[in-house]
N, C-alpha and C. Protein backbone atom coordinates (compact mmCIF):
# COMPACT_ATOMS: atom_id res chain seq x y z
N UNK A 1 0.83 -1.18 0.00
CA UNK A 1 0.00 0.00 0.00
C UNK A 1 0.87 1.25 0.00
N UNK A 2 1.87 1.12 1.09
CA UNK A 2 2.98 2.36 1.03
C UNK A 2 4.04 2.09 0.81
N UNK A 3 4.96 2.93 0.30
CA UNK A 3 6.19 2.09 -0.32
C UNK A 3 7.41 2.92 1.14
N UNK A 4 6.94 4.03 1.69
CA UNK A 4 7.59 4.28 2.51
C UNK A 4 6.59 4.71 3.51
N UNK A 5 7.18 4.58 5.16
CA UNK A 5 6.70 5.02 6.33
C UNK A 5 6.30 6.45 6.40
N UNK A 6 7.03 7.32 5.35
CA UNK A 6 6.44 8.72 5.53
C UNK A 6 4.88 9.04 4.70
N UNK A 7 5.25 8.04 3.89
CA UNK A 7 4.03 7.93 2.88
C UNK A 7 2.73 7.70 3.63
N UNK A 8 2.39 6.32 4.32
CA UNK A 8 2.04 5.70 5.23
C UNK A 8 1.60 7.06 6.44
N UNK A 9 2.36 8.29 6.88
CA UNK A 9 1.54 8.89 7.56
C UNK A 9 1.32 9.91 7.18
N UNK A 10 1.77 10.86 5.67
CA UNK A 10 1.41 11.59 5.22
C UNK A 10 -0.34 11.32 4.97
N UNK A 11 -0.58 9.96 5.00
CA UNK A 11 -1.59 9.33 4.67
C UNK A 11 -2.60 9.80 5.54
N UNK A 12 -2.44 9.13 6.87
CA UNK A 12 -2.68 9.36 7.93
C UNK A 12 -2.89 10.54 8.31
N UNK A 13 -2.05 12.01 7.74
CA UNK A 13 -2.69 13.19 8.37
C UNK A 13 -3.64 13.60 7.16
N UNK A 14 -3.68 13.15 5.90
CA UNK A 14 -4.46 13.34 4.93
C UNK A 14 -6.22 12.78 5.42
N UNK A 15 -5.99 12.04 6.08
CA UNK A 15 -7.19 11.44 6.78
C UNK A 15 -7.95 12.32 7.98
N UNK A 16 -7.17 12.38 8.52
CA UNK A 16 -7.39 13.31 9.41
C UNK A 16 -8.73 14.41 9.50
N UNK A 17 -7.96 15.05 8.16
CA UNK A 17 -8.94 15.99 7.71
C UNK A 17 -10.55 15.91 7.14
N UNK A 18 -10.30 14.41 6.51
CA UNK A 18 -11.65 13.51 5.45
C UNK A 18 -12.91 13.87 6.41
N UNK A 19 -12.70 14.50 7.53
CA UNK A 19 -14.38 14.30 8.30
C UNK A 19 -15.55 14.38 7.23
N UNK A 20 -16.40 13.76 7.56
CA UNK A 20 -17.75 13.93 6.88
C UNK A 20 -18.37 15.28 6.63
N UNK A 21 -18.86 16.00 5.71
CA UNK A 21 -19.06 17.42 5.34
C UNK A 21 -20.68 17.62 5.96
N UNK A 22 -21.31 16.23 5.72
CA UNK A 22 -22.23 16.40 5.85
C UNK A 22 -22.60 16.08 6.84
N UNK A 23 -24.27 15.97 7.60
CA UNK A 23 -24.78 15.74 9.16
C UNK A 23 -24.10 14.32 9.24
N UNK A 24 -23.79 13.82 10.53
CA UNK A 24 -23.28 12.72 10.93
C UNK A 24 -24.66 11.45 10.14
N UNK A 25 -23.52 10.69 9.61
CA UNK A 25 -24.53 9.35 9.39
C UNK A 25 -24.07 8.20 10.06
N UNK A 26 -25.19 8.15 11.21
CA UNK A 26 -25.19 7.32 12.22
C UNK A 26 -23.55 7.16 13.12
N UNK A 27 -23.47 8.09 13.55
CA UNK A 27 -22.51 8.52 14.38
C UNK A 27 -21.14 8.31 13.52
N UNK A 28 -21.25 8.45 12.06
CA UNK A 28 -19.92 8.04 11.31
C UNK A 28 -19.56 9.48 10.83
N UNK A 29 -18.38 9.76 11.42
CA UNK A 29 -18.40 11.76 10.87
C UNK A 29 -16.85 11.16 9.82
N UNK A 30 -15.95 10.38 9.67
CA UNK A 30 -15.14 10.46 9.15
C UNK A 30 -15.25 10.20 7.68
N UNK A 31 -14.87 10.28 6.27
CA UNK A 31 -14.95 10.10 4.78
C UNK A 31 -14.35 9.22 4.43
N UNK A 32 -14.27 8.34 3.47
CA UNK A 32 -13.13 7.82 2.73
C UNK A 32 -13.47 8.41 1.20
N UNK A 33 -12.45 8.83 0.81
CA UNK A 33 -12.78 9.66 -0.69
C UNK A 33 -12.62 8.15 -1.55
N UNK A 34 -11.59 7.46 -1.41
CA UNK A 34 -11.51 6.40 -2.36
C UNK A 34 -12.64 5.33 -2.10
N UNK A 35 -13.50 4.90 -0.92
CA UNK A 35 -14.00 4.17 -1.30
C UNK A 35 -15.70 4.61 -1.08
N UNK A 36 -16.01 6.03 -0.68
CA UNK A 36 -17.36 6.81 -0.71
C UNK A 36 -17.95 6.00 0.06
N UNK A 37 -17.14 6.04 1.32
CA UNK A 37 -17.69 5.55 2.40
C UNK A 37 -17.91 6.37 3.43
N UNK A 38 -18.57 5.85 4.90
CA UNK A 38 -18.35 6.68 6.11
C UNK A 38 -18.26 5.98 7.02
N UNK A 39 -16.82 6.54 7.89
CA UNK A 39 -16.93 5.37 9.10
C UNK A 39 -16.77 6.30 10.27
N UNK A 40 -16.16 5.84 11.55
CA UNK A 40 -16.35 6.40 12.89
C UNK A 40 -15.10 6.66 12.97
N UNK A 41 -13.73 6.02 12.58
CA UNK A 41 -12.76 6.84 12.80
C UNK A 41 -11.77 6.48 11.46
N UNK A 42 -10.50 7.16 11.77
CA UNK A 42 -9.84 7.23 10.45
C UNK A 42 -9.08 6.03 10.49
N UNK A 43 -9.11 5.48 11.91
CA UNK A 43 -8.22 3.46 11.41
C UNK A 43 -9.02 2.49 11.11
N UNK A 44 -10.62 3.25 11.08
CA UNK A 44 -11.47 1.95 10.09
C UNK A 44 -11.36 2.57 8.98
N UNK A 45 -11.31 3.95 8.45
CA UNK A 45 -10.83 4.17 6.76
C UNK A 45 -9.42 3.28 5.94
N UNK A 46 -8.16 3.24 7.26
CA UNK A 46 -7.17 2.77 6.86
C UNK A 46 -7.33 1.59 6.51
N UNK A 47 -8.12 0.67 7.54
CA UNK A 47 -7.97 -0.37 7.76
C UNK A 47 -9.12 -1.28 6.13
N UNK A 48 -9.96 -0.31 5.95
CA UNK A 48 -11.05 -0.48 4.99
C UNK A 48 -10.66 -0.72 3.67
N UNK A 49 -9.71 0.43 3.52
CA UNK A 49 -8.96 0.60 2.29
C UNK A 49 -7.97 -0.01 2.13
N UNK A 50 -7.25 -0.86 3.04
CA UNK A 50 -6.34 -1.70 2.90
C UNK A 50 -6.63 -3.25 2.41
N UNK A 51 -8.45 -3.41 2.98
CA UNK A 51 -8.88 -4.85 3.01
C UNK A 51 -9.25 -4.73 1.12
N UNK A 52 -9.62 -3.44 0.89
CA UNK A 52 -9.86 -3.34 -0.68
C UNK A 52 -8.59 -3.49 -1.67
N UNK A 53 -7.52 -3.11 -0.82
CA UNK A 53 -6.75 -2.85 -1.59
C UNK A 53 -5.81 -4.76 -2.30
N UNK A 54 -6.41 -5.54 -0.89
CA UNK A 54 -5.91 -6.34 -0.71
C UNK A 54 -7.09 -7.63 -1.52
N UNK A 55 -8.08 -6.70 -2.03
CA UNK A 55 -9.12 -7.36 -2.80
C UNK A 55 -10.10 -8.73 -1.64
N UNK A 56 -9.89 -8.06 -0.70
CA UNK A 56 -10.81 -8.79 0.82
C UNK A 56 -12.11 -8.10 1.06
N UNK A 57 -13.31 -8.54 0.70
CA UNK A 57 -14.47 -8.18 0.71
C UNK A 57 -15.18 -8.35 1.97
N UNK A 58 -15.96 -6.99 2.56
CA UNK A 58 -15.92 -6.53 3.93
C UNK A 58 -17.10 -5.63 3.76
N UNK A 59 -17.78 -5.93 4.70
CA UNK A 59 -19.48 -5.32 5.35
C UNK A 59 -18.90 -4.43 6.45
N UNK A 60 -19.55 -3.28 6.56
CA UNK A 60 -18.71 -2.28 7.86
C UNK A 60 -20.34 -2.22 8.65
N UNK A 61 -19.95 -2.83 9.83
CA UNK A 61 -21.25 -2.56 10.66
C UNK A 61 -22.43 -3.00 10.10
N UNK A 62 -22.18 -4.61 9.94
CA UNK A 62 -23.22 -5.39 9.07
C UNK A 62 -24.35 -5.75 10.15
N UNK A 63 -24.06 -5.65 12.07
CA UNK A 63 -24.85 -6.74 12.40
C UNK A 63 -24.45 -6.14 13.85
N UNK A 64 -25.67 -5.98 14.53
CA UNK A 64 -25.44 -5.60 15.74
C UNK A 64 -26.10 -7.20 16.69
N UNK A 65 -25.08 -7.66 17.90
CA UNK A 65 -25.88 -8.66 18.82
C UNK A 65 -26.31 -8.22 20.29
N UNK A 66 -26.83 -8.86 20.32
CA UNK A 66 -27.59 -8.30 21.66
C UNK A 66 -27.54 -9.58 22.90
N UNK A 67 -27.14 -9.07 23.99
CA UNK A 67 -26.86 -9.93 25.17
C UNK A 67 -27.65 -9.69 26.14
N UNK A 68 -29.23 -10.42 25.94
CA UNK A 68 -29.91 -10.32 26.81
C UNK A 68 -29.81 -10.34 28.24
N UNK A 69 -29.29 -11.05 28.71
CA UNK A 69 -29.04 -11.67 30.07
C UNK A 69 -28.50 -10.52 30.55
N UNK A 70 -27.03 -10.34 29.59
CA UNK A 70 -25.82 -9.10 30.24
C UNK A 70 -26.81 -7.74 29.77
N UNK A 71 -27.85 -8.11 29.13
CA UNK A 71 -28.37 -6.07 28.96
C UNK A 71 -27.37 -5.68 28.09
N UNK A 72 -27.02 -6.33 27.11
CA UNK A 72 -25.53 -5.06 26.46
C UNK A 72 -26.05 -5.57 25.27
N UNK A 73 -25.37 -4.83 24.04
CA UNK A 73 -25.28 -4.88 22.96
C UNK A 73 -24.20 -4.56 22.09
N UNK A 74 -23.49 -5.99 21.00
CA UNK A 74 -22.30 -4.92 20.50
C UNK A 74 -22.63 -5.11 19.03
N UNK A 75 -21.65 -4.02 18.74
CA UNK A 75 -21.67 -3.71 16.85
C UNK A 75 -20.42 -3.91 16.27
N UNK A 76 -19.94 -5.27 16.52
CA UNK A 76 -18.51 -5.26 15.74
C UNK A 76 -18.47 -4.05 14.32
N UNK A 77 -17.28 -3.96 14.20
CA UNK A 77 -16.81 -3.14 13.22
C UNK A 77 -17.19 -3.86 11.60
N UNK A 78 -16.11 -4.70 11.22
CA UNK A 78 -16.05 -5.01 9.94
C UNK A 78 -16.34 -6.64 9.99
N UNK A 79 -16.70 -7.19 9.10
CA UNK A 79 -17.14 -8.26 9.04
C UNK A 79 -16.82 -8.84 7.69
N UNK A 80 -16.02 -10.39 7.21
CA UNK A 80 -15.27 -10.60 6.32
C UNK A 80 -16.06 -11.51 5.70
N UNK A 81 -17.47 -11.55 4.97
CA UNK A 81 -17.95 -12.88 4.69
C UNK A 81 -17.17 -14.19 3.81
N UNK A 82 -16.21 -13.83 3.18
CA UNK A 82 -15.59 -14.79 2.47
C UNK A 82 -14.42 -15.75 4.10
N UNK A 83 -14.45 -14.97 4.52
CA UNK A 83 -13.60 -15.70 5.87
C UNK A 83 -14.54 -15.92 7.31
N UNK A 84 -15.44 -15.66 6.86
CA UNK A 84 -16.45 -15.67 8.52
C UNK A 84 -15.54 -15.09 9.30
N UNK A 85 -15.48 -13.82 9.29
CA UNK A 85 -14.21 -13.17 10.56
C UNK A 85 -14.70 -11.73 10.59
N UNK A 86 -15.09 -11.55 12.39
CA UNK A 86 -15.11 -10.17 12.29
C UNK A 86 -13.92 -9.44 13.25
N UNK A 87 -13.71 -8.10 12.47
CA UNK A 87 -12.55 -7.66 13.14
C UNK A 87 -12.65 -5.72 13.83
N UNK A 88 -12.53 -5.80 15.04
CA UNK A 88 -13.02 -4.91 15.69
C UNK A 88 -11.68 -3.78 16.08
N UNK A 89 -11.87 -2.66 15.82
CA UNK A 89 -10.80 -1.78 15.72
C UNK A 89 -11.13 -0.96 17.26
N UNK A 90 -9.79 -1.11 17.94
CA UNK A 90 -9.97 -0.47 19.29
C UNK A 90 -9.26 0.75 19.07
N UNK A 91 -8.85 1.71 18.94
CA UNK A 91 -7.73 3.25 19.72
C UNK A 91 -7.44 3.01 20.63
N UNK A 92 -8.36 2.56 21.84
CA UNK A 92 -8.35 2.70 23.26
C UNK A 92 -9.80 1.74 23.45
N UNK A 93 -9.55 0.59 24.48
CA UNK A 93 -10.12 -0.21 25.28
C UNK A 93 -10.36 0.12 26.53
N UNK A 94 -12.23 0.45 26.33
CA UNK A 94 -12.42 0.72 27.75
C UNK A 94 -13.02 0.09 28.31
N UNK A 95 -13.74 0.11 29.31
CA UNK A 95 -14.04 -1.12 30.35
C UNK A 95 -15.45 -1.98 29.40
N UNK A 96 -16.40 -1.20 29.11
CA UNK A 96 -17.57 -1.27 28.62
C UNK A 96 -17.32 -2.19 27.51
N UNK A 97 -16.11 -1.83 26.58
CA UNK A 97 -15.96 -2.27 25.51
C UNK A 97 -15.44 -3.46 25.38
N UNK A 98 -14.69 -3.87 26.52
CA UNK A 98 -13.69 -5.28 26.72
C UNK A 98 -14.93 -6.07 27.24
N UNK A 99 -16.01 -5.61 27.79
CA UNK A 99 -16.84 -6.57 28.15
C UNK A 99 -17.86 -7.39 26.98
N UNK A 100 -17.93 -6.22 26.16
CA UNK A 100 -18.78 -6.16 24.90
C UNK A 100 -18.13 -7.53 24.65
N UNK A 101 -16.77 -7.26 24.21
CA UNK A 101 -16.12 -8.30 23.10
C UNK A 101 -15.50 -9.63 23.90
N UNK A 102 -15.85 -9.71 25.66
CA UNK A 102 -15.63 -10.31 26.11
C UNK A 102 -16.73 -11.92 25.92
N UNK A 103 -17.86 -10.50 25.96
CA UNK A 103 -19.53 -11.73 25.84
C UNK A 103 -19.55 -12.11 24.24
N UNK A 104 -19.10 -11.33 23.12
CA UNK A 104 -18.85 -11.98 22.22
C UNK A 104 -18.51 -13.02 21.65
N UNK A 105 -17.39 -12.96 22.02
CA UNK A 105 -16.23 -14.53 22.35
C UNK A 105 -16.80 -15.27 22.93
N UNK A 106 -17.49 -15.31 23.89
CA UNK A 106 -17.87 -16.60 24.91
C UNK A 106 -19.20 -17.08 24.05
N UNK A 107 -19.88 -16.32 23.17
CA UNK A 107 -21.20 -16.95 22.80
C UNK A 107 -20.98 -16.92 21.23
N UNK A 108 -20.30 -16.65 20.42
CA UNK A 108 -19.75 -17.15 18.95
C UNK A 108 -18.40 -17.54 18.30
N UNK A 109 -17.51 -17.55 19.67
CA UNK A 109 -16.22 -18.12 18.89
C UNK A 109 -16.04 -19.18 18.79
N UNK A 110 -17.05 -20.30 18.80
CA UNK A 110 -17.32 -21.24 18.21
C UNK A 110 -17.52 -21.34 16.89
N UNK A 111 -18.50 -20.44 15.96
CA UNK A 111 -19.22 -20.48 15.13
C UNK A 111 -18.61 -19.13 14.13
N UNK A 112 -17.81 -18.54 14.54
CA UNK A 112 -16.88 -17.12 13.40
C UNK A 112 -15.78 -17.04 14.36
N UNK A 113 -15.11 -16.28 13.20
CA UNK A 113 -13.79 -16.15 13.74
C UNK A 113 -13.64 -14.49 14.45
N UNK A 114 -12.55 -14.06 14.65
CA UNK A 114 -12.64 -12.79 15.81
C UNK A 114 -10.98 -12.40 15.62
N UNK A 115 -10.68 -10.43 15.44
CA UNK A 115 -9.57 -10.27 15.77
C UNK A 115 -9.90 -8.91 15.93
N UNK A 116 -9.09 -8.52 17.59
CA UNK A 116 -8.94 -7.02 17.69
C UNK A 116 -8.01 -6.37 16.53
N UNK A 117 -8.31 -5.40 16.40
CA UNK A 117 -7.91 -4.59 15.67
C UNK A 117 -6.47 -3.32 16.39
N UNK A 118 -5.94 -3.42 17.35
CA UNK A 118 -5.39 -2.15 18.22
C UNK A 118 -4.03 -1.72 17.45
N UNK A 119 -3.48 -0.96 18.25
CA UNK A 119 -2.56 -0.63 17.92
C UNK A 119 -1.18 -0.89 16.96
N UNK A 120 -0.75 -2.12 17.88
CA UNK A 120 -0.10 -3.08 17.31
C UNK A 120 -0.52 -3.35 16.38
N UNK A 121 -1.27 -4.09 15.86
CA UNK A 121 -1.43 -4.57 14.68
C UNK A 121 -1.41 -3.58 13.24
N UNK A 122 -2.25 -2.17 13.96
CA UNK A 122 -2.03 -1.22 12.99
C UNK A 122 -0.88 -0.93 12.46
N UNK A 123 -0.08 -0.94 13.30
CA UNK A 123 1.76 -0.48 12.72
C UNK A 123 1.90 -1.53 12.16
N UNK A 124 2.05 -3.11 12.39
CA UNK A 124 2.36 -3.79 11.70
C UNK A 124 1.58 -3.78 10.11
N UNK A 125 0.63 -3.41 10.07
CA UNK A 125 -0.41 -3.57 8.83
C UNK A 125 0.20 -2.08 8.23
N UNK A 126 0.17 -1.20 8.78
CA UNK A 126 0.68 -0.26 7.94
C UNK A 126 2.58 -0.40 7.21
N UNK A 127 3.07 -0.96 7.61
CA UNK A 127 4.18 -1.31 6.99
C UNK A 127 4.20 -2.31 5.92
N UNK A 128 3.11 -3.09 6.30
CA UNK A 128 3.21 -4.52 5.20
C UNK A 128 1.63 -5.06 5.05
N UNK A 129 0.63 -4.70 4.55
CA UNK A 129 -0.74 -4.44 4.52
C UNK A 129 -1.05 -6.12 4.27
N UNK A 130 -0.40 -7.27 3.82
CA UNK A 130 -0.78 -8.66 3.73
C UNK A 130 -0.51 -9.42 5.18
N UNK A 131 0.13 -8.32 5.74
CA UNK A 131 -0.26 -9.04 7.28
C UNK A 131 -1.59 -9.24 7.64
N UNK A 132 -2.45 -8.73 7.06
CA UNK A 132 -3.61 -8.46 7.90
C UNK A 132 -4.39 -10.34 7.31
N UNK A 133 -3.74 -10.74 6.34
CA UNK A 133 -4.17 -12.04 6.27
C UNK A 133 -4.15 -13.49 7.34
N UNK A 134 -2.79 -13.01 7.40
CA UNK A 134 -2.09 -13.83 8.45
C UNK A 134 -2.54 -13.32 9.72
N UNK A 135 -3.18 -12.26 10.38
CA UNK A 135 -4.36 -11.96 10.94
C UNK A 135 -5.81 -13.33 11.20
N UNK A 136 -6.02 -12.92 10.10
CA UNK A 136 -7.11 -13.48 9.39
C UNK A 136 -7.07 -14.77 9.83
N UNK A 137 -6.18 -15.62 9.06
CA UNK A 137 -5.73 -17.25 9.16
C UNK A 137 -5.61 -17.61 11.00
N UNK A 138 -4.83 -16.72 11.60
CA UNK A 138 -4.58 -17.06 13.18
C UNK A 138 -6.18 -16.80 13.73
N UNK A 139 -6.76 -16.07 13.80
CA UNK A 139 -8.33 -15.88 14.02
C UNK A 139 -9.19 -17.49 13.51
N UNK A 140 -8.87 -17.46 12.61
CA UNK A 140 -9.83 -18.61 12.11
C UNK A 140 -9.44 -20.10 12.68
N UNK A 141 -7.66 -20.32 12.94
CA UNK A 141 -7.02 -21.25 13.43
C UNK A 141 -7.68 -21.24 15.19
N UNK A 142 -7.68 -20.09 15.89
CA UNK A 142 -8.39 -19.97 17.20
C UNK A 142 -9.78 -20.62 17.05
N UNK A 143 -10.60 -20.15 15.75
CA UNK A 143 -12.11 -20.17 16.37
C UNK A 143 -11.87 -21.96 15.81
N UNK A 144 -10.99 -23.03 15.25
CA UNK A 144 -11.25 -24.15 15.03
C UNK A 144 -10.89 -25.27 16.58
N UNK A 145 -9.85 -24.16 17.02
CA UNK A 145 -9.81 -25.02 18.65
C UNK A 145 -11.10 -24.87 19.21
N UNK A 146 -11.51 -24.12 18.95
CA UNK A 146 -12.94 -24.23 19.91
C UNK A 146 -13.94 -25.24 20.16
């Protein structure tokens, strides 16, 4: 995707700016010009445009579940139907949210596969964007121990 690291965050402050022009759609204020999308922040644009770039076909906020018992509800991020894998982009993990993806795991990582999205992985994906396969493959290798 980048052939150099400066490229890679020239990118990144180019994003920055993409906010949505128009009223928020459904709490998504950020743009992607290349793929005339809208998401909630600029490492699901990165991360979006990388899965395209990488010709990996991806639903953004296909499917919200609901945890009766726990009263909660989550909205994974991106969702991979050719890999049954959804992959959830954190900035920052907060309490609410680790629980979300805690009840997740315990009631479908049997049945799909699952990978945070944080930090780490971002740097690694931004240097070499086919990591995010080998991502992919270790997620799916987890949800078969199950």
């Amino acid at each position: 995707m980048f052939d150099t690291r400066e490229e890679a965050l020239e990118r990144m402050m180019t994003m920055r700016t993409n906010k949505v022009n128009k009223k928020n759609v459904e709490g998504r204020r950020f743009w992607s010009e290349k793929l005339q999308m809208s998401f909630r922040s600029n490492w699901e644009i990165e991360l979006a445009e990388m899965l395209t770039e990488l010709g990996i076909k991806f639903e953004f906020e296909p499917q919200r579940f609901y945890f009766r018992r726990e009263k909660e509800s989550y909205l994974p991020d991106f969702f991979l139907p050719e890999y049954n894998c959804w992959i959830e982009v954190k900035g920052y993990m907060d309490e609410r949210s680790l629980k979300r993806v805690k009840l997740f795991k315990k009631y479908y990582s049997s049945e799909t596969s699952f990978f945070l999205y944080e930090k780490e992985e971002r740097e690694l994906a931004l240097k070499n964007p086919a990591i995010l396969m080998t991502l992919i493959e270790v997620a799916r290798e987890e949800m078969k121990r199950k």
